[in-house]
N, C-alpha and C. Protein backbone atom coordinates (compact mmCIF):
# COMPACT_ATOMS: atom_id res chain seq x y z
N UNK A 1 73.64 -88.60 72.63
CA UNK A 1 73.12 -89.77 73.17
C UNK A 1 73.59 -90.21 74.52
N UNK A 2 75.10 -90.56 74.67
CA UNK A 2 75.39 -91.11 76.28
C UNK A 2 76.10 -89.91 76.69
N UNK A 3 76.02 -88.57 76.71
CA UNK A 3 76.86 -87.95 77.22
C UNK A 3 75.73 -87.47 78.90
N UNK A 4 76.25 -87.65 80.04
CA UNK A 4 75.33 -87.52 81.05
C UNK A 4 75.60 -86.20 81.56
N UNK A 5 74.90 -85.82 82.72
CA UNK A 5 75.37 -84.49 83.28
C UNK A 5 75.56 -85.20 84.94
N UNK A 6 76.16 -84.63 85.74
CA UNK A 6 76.68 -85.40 86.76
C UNK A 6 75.58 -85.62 87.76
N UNK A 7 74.03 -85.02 87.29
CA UNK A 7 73.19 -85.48 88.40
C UNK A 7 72.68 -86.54 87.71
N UNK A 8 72.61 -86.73 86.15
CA UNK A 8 72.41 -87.98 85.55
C UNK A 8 73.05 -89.06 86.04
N UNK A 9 74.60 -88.92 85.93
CA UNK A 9 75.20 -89.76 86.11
C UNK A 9 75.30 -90.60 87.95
N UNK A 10 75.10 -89.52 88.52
CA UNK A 10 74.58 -90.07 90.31
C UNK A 10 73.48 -90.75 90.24
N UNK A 11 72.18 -90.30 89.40
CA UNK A 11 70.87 -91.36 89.35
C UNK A 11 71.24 -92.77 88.88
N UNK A 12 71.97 -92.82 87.80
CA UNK A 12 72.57 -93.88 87.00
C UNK A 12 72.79 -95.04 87.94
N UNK A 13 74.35 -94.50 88.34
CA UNK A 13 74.64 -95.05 89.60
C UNK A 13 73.82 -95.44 90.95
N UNK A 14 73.05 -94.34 90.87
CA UNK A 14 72.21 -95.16 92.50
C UNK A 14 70.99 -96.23 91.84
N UNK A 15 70.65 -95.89 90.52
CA UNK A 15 69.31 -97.21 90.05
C UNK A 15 70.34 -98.71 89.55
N UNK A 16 71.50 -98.18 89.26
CA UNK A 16 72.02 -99.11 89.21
C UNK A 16 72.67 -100.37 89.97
N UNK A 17 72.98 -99.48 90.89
CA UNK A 17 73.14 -100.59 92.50
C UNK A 17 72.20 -100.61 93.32
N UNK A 18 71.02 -100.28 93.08
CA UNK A 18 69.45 -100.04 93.92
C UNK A 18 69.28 -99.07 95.06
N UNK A 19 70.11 -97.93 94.97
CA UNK A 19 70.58 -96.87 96.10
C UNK A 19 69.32 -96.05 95.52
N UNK A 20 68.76 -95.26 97.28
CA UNK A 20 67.86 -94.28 96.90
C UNK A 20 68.21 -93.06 96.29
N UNK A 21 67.43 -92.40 95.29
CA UNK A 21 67.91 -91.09 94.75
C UNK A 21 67.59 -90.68 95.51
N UNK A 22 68.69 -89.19 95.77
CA UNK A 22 68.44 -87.95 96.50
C UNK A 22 67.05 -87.06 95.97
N UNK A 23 67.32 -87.13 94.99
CA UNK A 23 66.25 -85.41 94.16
C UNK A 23 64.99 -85.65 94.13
N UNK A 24 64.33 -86.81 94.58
CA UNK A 24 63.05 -87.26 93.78
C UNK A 24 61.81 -86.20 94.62
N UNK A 25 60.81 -86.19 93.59
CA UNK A 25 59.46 -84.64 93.90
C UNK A 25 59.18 -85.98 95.31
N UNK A 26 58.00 -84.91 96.02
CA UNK A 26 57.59 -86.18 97.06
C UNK A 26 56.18 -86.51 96.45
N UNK A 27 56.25 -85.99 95.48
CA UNK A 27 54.70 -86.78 95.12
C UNK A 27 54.21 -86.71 93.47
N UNK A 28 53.53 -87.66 93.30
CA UNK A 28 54.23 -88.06 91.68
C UNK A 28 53.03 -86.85 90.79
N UNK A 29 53.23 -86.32 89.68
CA UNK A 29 52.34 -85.55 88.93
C UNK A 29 51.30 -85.58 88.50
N UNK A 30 51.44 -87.17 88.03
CA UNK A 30 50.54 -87.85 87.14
C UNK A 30 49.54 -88.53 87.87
N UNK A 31 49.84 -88.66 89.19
CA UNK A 31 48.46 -89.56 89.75
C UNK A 31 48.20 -89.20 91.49
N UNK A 32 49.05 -88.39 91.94
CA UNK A 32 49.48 -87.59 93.33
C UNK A 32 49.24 -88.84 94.61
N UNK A 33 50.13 -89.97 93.90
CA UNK A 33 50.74 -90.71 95.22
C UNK A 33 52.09 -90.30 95.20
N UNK A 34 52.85 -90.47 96.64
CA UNK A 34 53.48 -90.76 96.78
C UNK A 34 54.46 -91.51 95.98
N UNK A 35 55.97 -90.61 95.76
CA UNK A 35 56.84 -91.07 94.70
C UNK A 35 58.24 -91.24 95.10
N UNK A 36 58.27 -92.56 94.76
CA UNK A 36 59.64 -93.21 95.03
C UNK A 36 60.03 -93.75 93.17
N UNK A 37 61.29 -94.21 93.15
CA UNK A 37 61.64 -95.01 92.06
C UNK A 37 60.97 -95.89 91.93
N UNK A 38 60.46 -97.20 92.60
CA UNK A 38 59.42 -97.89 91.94
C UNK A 38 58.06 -97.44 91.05
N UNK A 39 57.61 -96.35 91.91
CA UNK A 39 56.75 -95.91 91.22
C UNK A 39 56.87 -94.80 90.10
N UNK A 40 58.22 -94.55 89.75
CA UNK A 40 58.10 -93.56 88.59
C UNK A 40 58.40 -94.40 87.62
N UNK A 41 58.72 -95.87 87.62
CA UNK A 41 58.97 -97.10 86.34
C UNK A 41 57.50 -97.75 86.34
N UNK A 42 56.69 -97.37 87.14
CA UNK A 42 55.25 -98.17 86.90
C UNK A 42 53.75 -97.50 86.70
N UNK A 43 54.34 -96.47 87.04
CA UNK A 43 53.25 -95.44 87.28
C UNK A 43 52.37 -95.00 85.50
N UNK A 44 51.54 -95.23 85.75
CA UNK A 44 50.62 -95.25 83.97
C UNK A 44 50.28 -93.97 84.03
N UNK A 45 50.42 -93.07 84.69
CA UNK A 45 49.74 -91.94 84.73
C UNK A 45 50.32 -90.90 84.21
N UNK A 46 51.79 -90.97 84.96
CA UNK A 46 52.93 -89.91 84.67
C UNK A 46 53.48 -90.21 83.42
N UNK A 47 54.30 -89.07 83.01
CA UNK A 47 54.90 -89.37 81.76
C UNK A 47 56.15 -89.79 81.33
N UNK A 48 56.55 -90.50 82.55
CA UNK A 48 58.28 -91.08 82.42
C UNK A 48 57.91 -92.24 81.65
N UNK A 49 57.35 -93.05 81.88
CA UNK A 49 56.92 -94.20 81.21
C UNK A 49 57.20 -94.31 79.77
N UNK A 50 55.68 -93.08 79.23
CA UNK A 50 55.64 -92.68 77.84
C UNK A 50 57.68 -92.31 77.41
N UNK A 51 58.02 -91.50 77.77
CA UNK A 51 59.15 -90.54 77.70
C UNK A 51 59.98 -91.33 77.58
N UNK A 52 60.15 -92.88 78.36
CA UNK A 52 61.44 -93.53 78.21
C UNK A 52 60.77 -94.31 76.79
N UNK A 53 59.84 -94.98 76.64
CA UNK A 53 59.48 -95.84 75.57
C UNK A 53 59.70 -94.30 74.44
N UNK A 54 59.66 -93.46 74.54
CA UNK A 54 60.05 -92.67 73.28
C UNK A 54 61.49 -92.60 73.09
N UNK A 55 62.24 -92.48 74.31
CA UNK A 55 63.46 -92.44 73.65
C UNK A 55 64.20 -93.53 73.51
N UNK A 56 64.10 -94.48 74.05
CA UNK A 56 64.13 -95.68 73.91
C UNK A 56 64.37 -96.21 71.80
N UNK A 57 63.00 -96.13 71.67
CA UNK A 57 62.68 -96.13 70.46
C UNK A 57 62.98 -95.36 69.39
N UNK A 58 63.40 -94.03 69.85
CA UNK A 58 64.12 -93.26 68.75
C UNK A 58 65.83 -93.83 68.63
N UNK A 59 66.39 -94.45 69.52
CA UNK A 59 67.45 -94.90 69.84
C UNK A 59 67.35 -95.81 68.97
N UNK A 60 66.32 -96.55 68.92
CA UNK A 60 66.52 -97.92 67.93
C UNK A 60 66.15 -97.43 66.47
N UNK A 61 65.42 -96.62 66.58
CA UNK A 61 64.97 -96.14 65.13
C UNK A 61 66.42 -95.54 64.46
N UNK A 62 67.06 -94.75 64.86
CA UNK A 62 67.99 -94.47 64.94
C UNK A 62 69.12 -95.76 64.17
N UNK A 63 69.21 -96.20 65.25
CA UNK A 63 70.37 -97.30 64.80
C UNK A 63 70.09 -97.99 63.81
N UNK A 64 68.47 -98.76 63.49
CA UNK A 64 68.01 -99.43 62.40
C UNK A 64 68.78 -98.66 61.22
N UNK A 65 67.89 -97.53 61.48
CA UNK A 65 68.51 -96.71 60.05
C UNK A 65 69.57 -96.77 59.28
N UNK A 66 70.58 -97.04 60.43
CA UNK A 66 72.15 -97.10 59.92
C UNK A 66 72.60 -98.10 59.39
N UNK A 67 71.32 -99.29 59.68
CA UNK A 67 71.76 -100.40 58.56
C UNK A 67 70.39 -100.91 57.88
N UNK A 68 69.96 -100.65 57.76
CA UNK A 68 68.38 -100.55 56.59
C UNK A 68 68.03 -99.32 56.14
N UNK A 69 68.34 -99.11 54.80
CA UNK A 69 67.77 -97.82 54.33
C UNK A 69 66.34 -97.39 54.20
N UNK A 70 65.33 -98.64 54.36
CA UNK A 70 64.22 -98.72 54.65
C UNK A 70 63.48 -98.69 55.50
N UNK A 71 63.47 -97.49 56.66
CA UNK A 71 63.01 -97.78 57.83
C UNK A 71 61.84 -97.15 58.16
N UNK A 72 60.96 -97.29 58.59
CA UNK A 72 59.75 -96.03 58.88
C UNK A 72 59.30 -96.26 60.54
N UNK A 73 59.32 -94.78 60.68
CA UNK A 73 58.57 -94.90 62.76
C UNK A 73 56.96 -95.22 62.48
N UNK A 74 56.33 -95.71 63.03
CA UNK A 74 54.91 -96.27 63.51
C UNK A 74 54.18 -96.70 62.23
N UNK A 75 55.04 -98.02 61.89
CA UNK A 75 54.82 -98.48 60.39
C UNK A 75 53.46 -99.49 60.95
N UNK A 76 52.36 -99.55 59.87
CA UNK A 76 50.82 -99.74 59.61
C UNK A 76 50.97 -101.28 59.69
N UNK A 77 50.29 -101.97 60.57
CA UNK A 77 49.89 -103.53 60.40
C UNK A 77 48.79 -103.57 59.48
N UNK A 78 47.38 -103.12 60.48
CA UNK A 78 46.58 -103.02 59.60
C UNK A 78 45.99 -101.86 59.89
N UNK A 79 45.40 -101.29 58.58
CA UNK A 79 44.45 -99.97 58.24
C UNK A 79 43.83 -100.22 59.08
N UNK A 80 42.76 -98.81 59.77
CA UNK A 80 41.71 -98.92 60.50
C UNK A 80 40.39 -98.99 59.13
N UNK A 81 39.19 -99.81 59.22
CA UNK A 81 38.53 -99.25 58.68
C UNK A 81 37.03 -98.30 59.15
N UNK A 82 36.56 -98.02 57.90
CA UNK A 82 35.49 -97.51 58.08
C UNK A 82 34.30 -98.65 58.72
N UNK A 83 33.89 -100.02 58.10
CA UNK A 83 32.31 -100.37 58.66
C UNK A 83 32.88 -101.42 59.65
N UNK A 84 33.78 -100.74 60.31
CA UNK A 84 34.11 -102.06 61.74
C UNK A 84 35.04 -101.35 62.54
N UNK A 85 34.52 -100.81 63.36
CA UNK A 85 35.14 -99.94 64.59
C UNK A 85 36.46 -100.40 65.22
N UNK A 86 37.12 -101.18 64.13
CA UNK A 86 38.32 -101.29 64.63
C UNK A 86 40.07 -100.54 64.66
N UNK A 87 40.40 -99.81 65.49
CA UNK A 87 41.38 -99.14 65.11
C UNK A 87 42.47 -99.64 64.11
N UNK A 88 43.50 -98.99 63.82
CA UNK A 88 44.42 -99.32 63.08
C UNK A 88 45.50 -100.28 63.93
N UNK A 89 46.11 -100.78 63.78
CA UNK A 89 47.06 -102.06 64.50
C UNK A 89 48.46 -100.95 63.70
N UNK A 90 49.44 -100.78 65.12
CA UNK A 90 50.80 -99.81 64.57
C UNK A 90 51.63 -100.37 65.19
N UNK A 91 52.99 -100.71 64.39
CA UNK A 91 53.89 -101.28 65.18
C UNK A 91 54.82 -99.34 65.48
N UNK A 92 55.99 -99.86 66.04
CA UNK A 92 56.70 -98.46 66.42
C UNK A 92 57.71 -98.48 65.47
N UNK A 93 58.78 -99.39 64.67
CA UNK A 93 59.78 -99.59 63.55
C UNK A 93 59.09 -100.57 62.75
N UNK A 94 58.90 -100.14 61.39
CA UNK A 94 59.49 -100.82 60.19
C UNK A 94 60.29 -101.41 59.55
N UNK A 95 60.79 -102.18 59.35
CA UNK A 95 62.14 -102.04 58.77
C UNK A 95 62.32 -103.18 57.44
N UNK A 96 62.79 -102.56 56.61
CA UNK A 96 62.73 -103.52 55.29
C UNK A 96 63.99 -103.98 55.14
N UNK A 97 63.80 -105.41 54.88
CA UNK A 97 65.26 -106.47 54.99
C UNK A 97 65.58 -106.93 55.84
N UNK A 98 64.79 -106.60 57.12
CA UNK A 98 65.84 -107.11 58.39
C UNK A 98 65.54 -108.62 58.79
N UNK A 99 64.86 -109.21 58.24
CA UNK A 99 64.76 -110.67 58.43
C UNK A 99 64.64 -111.24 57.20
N UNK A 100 64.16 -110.79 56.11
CA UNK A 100 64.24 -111.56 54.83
C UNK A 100 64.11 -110.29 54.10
N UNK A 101 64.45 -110.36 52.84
CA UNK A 101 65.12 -109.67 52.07
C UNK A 101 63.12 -109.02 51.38
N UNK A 102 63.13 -107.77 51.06
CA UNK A 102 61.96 -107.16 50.56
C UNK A 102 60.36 -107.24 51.39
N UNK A 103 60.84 -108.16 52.74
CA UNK A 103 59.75 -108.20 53.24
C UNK A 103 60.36 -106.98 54.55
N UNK A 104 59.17 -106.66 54.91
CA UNK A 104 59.35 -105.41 55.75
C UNK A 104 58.83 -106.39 57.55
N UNK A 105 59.49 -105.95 58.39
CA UNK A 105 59.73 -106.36 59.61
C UNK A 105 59.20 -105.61 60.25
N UNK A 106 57.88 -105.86 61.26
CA UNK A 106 57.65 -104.48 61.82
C UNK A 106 58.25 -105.27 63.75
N UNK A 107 58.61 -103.91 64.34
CA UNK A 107 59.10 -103.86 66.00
C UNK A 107 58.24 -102.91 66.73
N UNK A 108 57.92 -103.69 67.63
CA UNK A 108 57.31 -103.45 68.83
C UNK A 108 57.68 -102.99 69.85
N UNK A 109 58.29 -101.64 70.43
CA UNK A 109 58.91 -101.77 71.55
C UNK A 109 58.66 -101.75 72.81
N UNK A 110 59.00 -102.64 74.12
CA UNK A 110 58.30 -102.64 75.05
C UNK A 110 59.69 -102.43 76.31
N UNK A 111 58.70 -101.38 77.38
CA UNK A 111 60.44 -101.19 78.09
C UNK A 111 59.89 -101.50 79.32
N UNK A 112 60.43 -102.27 80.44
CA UNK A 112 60.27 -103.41 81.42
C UNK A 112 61.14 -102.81 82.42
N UNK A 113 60.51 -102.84 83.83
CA UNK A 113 60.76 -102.90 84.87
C UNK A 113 61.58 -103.82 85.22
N UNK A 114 63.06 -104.30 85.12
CA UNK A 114 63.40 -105.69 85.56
C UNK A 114 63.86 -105.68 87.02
N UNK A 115 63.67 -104.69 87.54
CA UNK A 115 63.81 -104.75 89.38
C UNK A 115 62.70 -105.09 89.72
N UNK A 116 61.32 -105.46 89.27
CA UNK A 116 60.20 -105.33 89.49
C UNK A 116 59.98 -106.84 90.35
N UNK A 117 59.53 -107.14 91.73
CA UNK A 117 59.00 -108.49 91.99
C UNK A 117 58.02 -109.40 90.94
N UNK A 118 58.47 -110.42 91.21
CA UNK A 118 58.11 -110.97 90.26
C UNK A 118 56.49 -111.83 90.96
């Protein structure tokens, strides 16, 4: 989980005090603008986005686990049905007990730009 490798740990450090990274491609994969750090935390196209909200979320799935034995990844709000074209509603954690006892808790996870202008 936190063990970094030392070019990890230089990115760390430079997003952390708002210093430019050295390594970055010059142009992003997913949508072929031009790529800086702002745009690899906003960019809908590329797959850092997806990639951090996954690990992100396995992180929490993860930890839930260790204190709810009841936990499930992309637990069901509601069924999709058949005569109403409406998809299924999915949260990303389940978790049974974590706010009242036998009722199941579902989590949403959402991961935020907070350098972002507001």
């Amino acid at each position: 989980g936190f063990d970094l490798s030392s070019c990890e740990f230089r990115d760390a450090l430079c997003l952390r005090y708002l210093k430019p990274l050295s390594d970055l491609l010059p142009i992003c994969d997913g949508c072929g603008s031009i790529f800086s750090t702002s745009h690899a935390m906003d960019c809908g196209k590329g797959r850092l986005v997806i990639q951090r909200l996954n690990e992100i979320g396995d992180l929490l799935y993860n930890l839930k686990c260790n204190v709810w034995s009841q936990t499930v990844k992309e637990a069901i709000v509601k069924e999709a049905t058949v005569s109403t074209p409406v998809t299924a509603l999915v949260g990303d954690i389940g978790a049974r007990g974590a706010c009242n006892p036998q009722f199941v808790a579902i989590f949403d996870n959402r991961v935020i730009d907070s350098n972002a202008p507001f």
